[in-house]
Structures are given as structure tokens and as C-alpha cells.
N, C-alpha and C. Protein backbone atom coordinates (compact mmCIF):
# COMPACT_ATOMS: atom_id res chain seq x y z
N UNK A 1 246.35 44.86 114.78
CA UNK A 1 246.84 44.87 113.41
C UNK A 1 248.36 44.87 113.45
N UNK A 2 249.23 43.68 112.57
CA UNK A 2 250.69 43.54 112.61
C UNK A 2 250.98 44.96 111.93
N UNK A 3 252.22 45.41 112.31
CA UNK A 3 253.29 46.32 111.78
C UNK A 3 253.29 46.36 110.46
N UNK A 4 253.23 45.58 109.50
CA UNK A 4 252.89 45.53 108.48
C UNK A 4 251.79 45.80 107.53
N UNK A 5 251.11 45.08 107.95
CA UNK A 5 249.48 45.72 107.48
C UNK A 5 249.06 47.21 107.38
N UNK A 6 249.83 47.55 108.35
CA UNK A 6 249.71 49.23 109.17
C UNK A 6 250.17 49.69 108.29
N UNK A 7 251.60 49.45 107.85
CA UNK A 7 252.07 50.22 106.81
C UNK A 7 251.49 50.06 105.37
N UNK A 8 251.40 48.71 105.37
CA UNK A 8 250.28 48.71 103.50
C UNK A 8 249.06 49.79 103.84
N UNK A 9 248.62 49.48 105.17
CA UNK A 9 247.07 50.19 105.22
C UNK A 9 247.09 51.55 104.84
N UNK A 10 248.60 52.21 105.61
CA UNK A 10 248.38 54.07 105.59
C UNK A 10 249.12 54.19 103.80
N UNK A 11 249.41 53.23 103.35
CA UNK A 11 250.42 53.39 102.19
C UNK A 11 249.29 53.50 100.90
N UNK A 12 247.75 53.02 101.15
CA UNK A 12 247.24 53.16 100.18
C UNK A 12 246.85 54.16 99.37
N UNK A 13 247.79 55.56 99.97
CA UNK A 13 247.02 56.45 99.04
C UNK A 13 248.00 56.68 97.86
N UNK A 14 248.30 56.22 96.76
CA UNK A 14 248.60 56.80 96.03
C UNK A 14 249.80 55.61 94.93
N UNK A 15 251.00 56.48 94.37
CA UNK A 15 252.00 56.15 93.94
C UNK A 15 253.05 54.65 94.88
N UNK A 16 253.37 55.37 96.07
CA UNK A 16 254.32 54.37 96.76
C UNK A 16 253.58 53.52 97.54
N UNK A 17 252.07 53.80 97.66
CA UNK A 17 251.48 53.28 98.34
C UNK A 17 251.00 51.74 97.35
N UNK A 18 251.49 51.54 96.36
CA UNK A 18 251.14 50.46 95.09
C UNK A 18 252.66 49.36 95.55
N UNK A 19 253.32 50.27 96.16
CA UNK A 19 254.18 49.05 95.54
C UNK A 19 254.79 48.08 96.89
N UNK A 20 255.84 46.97 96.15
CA UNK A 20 255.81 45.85 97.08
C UNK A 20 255.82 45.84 98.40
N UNK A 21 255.78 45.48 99.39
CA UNK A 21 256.37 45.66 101.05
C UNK A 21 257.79 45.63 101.09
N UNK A 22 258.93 44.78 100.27
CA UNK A 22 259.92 44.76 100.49
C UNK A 22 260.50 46.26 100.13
N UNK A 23 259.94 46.66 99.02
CA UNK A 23 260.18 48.30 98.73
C UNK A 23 260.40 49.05 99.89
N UNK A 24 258.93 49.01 100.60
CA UNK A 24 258.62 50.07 101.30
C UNK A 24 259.65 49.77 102.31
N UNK A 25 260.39 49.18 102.64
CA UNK A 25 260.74 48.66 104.10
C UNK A 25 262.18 49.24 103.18
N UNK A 26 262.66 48.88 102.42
CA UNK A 26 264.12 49.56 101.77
C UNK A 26 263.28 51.37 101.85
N UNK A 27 262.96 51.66 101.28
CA UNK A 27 262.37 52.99 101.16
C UNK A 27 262.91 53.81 102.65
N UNK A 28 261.98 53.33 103.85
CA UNK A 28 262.19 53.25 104.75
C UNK A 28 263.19 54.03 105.50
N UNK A 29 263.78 52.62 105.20
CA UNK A 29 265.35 52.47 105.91
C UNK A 29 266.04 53.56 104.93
N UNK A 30 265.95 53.78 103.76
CA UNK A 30 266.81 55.13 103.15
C UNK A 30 266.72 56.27 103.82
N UNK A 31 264.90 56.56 104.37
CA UNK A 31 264.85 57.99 104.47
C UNK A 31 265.29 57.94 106.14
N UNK A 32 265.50 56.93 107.07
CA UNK A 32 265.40 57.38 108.12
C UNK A 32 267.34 57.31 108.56
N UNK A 33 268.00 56.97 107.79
CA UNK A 33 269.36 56.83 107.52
C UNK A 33 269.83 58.63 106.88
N UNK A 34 268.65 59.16 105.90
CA UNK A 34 268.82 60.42 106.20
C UNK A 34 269.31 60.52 104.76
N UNK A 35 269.10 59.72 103.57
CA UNK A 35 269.27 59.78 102.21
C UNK A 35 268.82 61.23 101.82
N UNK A 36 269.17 61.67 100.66
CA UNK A 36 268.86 62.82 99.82
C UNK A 36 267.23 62.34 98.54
N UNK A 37 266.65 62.75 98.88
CA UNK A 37 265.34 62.59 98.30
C UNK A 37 265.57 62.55 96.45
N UNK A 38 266.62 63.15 95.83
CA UNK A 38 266.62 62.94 94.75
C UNK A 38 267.22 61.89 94.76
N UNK A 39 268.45 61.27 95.36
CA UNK A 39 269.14 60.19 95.42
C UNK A 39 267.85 58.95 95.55
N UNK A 40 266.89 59.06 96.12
CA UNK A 40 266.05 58.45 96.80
C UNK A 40 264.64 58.04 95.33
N UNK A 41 264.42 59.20 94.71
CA UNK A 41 263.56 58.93 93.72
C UNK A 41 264.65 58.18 92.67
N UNK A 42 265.87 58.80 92.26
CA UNK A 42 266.53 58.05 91.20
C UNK A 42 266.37 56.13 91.64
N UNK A 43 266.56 56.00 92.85
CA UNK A 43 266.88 54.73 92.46
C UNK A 43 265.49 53.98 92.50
N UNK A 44 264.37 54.72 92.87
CA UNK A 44 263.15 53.92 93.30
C UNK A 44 262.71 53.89 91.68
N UNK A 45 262.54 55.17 90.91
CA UNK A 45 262.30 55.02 89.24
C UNK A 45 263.35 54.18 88.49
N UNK A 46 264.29 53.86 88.94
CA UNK A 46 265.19 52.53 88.27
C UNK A 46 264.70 51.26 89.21
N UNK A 47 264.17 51.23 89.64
CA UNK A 47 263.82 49.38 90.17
C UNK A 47 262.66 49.56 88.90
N UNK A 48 263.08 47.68 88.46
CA UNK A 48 262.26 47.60 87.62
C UNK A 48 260.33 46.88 88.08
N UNK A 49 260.50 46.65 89.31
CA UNK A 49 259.43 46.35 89.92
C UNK A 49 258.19 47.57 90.27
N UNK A 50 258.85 48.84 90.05
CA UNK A 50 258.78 50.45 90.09
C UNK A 50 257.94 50.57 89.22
N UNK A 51 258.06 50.82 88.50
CA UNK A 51 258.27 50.75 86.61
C UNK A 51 256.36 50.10 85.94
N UNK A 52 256.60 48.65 86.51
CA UNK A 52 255.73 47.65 86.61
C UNK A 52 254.01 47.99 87.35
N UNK A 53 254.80 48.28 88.45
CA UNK A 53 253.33 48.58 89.37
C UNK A 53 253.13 49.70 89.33
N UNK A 54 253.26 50.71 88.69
CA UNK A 54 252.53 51.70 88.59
C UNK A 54 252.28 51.46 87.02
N UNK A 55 252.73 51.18 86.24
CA UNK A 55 252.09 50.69 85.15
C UNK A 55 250.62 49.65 85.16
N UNK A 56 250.52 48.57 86.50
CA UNK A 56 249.80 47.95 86.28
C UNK A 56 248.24 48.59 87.09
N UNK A 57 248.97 49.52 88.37
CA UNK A 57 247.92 50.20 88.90
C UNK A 57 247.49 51.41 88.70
N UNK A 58 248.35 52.12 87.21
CA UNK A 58 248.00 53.40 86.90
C UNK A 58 247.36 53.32 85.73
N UNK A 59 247.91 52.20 84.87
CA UNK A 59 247.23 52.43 83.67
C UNK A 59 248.16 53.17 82.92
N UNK A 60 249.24 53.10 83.01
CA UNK A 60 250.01 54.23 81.86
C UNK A 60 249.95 55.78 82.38
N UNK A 61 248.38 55.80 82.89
CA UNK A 61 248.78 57.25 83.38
C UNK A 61 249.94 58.15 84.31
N UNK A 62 250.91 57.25 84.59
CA UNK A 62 251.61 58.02 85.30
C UNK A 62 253.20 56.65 84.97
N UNK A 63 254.43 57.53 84.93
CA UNK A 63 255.40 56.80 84.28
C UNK A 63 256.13 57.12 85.85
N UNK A 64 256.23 57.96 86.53
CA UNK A 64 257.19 57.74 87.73
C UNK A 64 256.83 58.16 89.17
N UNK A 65 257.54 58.14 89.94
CA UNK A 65 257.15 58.68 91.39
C UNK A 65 257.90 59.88 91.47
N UNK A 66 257.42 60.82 91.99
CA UNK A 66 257.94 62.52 92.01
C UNK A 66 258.09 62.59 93.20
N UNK A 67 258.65 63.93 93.30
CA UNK A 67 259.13 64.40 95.18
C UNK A 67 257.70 64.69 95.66
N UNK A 68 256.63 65.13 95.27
CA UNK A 68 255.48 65.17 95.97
C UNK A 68 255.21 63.87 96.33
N UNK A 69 255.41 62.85 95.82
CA UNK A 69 254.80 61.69 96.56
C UNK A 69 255.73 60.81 97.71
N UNK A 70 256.98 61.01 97.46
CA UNK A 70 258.26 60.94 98.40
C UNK A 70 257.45 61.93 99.60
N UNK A 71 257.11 63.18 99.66
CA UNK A 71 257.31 64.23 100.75
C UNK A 71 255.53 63.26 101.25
N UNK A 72 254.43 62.95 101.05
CA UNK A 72 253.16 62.80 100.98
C UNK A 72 253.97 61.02 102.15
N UNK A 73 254.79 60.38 101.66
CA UNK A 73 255.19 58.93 102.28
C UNK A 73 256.06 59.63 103.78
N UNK A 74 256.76 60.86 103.56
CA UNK A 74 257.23 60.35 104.63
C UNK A 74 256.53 61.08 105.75
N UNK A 75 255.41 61.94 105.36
CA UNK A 75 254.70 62.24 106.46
C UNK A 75 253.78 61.28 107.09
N UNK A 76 253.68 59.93 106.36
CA UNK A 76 252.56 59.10 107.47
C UNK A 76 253.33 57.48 107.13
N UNK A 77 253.55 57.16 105.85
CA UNK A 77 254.32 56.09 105.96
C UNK A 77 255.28 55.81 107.16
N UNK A 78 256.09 56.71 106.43
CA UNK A 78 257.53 56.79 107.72
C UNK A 78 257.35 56.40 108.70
N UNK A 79 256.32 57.19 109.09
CA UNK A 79 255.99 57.14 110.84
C UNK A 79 255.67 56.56 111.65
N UNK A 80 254.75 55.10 110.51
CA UNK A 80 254.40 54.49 110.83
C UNK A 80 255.52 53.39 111.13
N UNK A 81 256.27 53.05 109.96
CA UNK A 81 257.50 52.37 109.89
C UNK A 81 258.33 52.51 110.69
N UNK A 82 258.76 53.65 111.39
CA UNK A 82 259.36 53.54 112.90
C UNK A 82 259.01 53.26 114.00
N UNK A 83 257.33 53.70 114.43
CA UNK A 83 256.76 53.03 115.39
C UNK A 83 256.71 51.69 115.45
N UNK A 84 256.55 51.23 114.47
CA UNK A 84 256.57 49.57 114.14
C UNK A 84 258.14 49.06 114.54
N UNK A 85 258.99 49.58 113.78
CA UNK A 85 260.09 49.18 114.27
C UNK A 85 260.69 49.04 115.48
N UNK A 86 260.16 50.48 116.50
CA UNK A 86 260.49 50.49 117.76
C UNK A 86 259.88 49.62 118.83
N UNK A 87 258.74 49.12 118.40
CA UNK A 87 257.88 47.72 119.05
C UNK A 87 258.35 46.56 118.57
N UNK A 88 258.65 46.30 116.98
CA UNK A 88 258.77 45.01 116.73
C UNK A 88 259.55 43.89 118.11
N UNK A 89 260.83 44.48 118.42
CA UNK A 89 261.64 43.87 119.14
C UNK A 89 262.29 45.21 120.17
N UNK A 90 261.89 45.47 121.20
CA UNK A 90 262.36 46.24 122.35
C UNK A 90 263.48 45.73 122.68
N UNK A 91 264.55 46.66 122.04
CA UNK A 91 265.60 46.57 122.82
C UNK A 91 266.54 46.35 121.82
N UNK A 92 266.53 46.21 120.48
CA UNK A 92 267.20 45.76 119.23
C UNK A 92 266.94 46.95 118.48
N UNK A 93 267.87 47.35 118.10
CA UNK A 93 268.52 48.53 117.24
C UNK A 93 267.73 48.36 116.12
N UNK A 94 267.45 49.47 115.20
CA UNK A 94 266.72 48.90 114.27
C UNK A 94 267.54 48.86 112.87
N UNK A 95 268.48 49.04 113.57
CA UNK A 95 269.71 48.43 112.12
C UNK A 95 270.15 47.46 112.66
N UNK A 96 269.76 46.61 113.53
CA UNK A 96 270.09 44.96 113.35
C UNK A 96 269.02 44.65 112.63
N UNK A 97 268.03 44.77 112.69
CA UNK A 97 266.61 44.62 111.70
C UNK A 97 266.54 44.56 110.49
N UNK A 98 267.16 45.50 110.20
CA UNK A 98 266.86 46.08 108.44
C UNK A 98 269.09 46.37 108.14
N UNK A 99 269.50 46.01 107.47
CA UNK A 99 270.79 45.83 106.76
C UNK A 99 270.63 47.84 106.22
N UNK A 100 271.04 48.63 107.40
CA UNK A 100 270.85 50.17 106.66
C UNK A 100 272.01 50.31 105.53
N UNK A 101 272.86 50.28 106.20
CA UNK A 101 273.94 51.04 105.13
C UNK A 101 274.91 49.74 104.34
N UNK A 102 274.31 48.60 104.17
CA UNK A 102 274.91 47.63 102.70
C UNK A 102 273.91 48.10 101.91
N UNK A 103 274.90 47.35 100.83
CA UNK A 103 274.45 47.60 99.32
C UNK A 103 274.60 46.31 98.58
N UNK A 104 274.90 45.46 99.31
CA UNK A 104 274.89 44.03 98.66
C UNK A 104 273.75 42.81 98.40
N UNK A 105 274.02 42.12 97.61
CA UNK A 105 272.94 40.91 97.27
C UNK A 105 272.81 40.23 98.70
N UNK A 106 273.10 40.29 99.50
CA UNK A 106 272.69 39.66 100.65
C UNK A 106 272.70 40.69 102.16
N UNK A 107 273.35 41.82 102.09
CA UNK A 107 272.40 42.85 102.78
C UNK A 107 271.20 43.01 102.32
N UNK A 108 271.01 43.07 101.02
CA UNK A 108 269.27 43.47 100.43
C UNK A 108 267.96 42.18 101.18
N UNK A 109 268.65 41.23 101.41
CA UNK A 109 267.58 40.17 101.52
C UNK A 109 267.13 40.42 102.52
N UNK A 110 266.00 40.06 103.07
CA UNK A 110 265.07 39.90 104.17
C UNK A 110 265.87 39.34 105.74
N UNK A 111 265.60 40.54 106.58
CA UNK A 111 266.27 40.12 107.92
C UNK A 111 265.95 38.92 107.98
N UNK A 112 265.13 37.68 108.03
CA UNK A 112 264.96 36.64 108.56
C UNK A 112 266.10 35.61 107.76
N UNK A 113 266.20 35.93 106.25
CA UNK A 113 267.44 35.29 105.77
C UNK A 113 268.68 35.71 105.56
N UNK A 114 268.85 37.31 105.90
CA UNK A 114 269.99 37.32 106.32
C UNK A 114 270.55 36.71 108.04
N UNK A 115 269.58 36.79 108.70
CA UNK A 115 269.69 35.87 110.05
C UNK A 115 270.07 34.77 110.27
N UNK A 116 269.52 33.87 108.60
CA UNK A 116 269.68 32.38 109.26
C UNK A 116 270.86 31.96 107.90
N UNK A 117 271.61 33.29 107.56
CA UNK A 117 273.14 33.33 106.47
C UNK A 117 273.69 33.23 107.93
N UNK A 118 273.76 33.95 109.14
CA UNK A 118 274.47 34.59 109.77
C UNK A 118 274.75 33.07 110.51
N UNK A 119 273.46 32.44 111.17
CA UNK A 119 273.62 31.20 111.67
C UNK A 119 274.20 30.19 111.31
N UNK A 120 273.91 30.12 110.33
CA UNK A 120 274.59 28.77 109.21
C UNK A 120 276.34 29.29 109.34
N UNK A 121 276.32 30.17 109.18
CA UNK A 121 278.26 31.34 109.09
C UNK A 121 278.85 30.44 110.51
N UNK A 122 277.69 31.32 111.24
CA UNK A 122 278.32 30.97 112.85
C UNK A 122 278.17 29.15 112.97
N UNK A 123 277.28 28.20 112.53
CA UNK A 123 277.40 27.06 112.99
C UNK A 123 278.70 26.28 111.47
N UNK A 124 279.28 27.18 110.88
CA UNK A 124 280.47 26.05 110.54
C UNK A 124 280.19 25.73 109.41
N UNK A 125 278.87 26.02 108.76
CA UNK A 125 278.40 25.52 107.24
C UNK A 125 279.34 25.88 106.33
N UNK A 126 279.47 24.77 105.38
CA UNK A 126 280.02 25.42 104.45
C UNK A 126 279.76 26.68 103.23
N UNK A 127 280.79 27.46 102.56
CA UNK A 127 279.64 28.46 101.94
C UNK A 127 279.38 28.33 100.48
N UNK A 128 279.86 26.88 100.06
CA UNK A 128 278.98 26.36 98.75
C UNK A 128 277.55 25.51 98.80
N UNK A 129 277.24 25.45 100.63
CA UNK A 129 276.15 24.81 101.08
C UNK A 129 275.07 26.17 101.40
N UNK A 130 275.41 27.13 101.85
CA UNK A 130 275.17 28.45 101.97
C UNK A 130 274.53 29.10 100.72
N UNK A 131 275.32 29.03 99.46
CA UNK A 131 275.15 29.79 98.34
C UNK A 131 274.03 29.09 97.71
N UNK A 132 274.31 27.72 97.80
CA UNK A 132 272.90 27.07 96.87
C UNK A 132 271.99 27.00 97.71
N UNK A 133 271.72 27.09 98.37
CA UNK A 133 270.71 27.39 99.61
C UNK A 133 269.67 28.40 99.37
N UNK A 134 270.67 29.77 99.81
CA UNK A 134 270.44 30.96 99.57
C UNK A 134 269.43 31.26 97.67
N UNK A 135 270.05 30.77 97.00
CA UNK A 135 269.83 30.46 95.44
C UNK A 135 268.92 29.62 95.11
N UNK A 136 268.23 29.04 96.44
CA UNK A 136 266.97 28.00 95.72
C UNK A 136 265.76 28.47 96.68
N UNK A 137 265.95 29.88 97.96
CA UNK A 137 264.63 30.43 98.16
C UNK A 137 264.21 31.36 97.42
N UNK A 138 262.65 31.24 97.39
CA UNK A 138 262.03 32.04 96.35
C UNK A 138 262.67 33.47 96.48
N UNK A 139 262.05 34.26 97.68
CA UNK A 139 262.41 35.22 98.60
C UNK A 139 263.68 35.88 98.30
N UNK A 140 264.88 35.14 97.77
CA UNK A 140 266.19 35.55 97.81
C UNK A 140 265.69 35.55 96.10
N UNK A 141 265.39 34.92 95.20
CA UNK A 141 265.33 34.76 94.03
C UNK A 141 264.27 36.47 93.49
N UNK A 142 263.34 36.64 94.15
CA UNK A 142 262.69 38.08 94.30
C UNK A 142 263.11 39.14 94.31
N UNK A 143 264.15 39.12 95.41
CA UNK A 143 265.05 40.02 95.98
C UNK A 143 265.73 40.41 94.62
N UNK A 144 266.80 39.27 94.40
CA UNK A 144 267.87 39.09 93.51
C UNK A 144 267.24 39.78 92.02
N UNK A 145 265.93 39.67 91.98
CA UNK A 145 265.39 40.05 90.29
C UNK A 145 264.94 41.52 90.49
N UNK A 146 264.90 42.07 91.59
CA UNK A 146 264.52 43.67 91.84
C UNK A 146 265.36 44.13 92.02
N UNK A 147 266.60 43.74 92.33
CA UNK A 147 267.58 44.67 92.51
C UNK A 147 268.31 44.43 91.63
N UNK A 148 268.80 43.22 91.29
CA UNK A 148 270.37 42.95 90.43
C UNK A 148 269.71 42.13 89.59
N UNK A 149 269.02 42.77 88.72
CA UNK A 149 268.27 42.03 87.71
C UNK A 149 268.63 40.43 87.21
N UNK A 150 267.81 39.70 88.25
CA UNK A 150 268.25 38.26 88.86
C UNK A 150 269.35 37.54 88.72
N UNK A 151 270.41 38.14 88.85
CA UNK A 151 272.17 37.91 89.20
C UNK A 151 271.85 36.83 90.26
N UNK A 152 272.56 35.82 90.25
CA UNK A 152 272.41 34.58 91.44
C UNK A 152 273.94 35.10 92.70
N UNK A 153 273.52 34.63 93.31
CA UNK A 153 274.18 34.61 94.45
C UNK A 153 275.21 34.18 94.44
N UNK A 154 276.54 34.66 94.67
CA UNK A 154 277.90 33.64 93.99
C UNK A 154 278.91 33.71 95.31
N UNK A 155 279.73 33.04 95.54
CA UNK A 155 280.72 32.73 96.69
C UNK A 155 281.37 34.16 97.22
N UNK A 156 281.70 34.88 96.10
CA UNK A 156 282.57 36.62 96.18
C UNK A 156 281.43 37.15 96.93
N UNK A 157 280.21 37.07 96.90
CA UNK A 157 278.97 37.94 97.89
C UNK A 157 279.18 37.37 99.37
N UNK A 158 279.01 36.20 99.43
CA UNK A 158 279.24 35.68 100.39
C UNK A 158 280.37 36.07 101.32
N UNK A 159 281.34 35.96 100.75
CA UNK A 159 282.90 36.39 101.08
C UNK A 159 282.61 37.92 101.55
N UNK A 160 282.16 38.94 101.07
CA UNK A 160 282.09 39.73 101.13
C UNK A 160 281.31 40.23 102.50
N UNK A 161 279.90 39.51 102.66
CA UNK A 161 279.25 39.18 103.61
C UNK A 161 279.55 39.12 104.65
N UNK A 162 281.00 37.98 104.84
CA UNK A 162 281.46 37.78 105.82
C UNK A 162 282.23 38.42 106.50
N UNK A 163 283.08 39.18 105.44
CA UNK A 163 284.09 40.60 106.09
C UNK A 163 282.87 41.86 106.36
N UNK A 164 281.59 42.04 106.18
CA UNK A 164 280.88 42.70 106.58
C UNK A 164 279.89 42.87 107.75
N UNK A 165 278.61 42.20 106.67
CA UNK A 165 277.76 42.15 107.90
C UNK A 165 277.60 41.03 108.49
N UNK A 166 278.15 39.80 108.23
CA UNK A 166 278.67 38.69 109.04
C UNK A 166 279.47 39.39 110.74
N UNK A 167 280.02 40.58 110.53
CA UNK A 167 281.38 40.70 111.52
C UNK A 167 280.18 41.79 112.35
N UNK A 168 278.96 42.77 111.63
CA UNK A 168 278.00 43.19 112.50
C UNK A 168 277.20 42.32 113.27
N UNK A 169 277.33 40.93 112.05
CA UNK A 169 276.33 40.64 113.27
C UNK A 169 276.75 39.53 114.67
N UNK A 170 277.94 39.34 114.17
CA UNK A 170 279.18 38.50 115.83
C UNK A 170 279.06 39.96 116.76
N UNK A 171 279.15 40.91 116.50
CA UNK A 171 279.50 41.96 117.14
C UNK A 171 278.03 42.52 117.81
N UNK A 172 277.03 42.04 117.70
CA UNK A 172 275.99 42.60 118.06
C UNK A 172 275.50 41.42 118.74
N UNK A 173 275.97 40.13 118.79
CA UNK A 173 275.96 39.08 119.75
C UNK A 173 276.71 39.09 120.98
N UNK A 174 277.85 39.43 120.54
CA UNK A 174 278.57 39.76 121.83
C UNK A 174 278.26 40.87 122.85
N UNK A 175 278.01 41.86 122.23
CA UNK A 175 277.01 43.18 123.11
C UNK A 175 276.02 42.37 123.87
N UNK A 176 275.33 41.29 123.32
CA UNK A 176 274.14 41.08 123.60
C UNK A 176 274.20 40.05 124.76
N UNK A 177 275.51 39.58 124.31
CA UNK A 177 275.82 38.22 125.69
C UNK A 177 276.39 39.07 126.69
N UNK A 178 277.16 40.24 126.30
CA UNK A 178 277.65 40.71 127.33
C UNK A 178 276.90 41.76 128.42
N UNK A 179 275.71 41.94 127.98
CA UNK A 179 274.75 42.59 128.89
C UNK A 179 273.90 41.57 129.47
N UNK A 180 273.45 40.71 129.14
CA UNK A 180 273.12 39.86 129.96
C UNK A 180 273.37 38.97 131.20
């Protein structure tokens, strides 16, 4: 069974266990970065995707996620979510994986497309070829409507990107050439 499944599978009991995978994997990465659990419910009851699925799998009966169900995730979710992480790729940090500490429209996106921002960066693309790119996968368009209530992707992110986690991720190439 993939890393994933594992985590939908142990996630079914309850509140956090309803909602998207991309959640859970931000969720995640908050608590094992060592977030403050109220900090942690405020922003999960402001996603509006939050909001939604427990509306659609509660029935109204229940309007938010509480610290009992935060404390209930990170005793088996979590756990699972790090074991997974520590197999996915042996030998890769698991904040090259998951974007821990940005807060941007393109830290939020999915390691596989922030990967192939990073490639396109490194092979010379331009970044008005980049931006509409980025702006016509679904995936980034998902992203973009759960977090930044579907704000498009604009050149200043990009830019931003690049003085960021663009410069983590040259820097975690070079580690990588240089141990080899």
C-alpha cells in the first residue's frame, strides 16, 4: 500500500480524516515543523475547502475542527506521514519534499510542480513562459483556490520564488553533486 493511501486509510476516522490529501500533507508539515495547535486549527477552520467538507460529510452537524481532533491526528496520522516520508526517498530531507517554512503561491504547490518551476528556472525558461504554464495546470489552479482564494499566479511570486526557494533548491543540488 503507497504512502498515501496509508495516510487516507488511518485518516478515516473522523473530522480531518474527510478532508483533501493536499490538506493533510500541509497539516503535516505544520505539526512536525512544531506549529502551535491553535495557530494550527485557526488556519485549517479558515480554508475554505475546510468549511465545505465537513459540511458535505457532516451534514451541518459539526461547523469546525477542535483541538480534540488535532490531538486524535497527530497520534496516528502524523506518524504515519513521517514514516512515509522517511521511505519515500532515502536520503532526501523531508523539507526538500514538502516546501516547510514558505508561505507562498508557489511554495504551497505540490513538490512535483514546484520541482519542475525549479527545472524550467534552472534550464533558462523564461518566467512569462513559467507563469502561464504554472496558471493553466489544474493542480496549481486547486492549490491557488484553497489557499488564495483563486489569485493567479503573477511574475512578483515568481520573482519571489526565485530569491527563495529557487536558491533552496540550487543549494540542495549542489550538496547533492557534491557528495557524490
Amino acid at each position: 500500500m503507497r504512502g498515501g493511501a496509508r495516510l487516507r486509510q488511518a485518516a478515516n476516522w473522523g473530522k480531518i480524516g474527510s478532508l483533501p490529501f493536499s490538506v493533510l500533507l500541509d497539516l503535516c508539515a505544520r505539526m512536525r515543523r512544531g506549529d502551535n495547535a491553535a495557530d494550527i486549527l485557526s488556519w485549517l477552520n479558515a480554508l475554505p475547502i475546510v468549511r465545505t467538507r465537513l459540511l458535505a460529510q457532516f451534514g451541518g452537524r459539526t461547523k469546525e475542527i477542535r483541538s480534540d481532533d488535532l490531538a486524535k491526528w497527530r497520534q496516528s496520522g502524523l506518524q504515519i506521514y513521517l514514516r512515509h516520508q522517511a521511505q519515500a526517498a532515502p536520503g532526501v530531507p523531508v523539507s526538500a519534499k514538502i516546501s516547510l517554512h514558505r508561505k507562498g503561491k508557489i511554495a504551497r504547490l505540490p513538490y512535483q510542480i514546484r520541482h519542475e518551476v525549479n527545472q524550467r528556472l534552472l534550464d533558462g525558461k523564461s518566467g512569462r513562459s513559467i507563469v502561464a504554464w504554472l496558471n493553466g495546470q489544474q493542480a496549481v489552479l486547486a492549490r491557488l483556490d484553497m489557499y488564495f482564494d483563486g489569485s493567479r499566479i503573477n511574475a512578483q511570486n515568481l520573482s519571489t520564488w526565485k530569491r527563495g526557494g529557487f536558491q533552496d533548491f540550487l543549494r540542495a543540488l549542489k550538496t547533492t553533486h557534491e557528495c557524490a
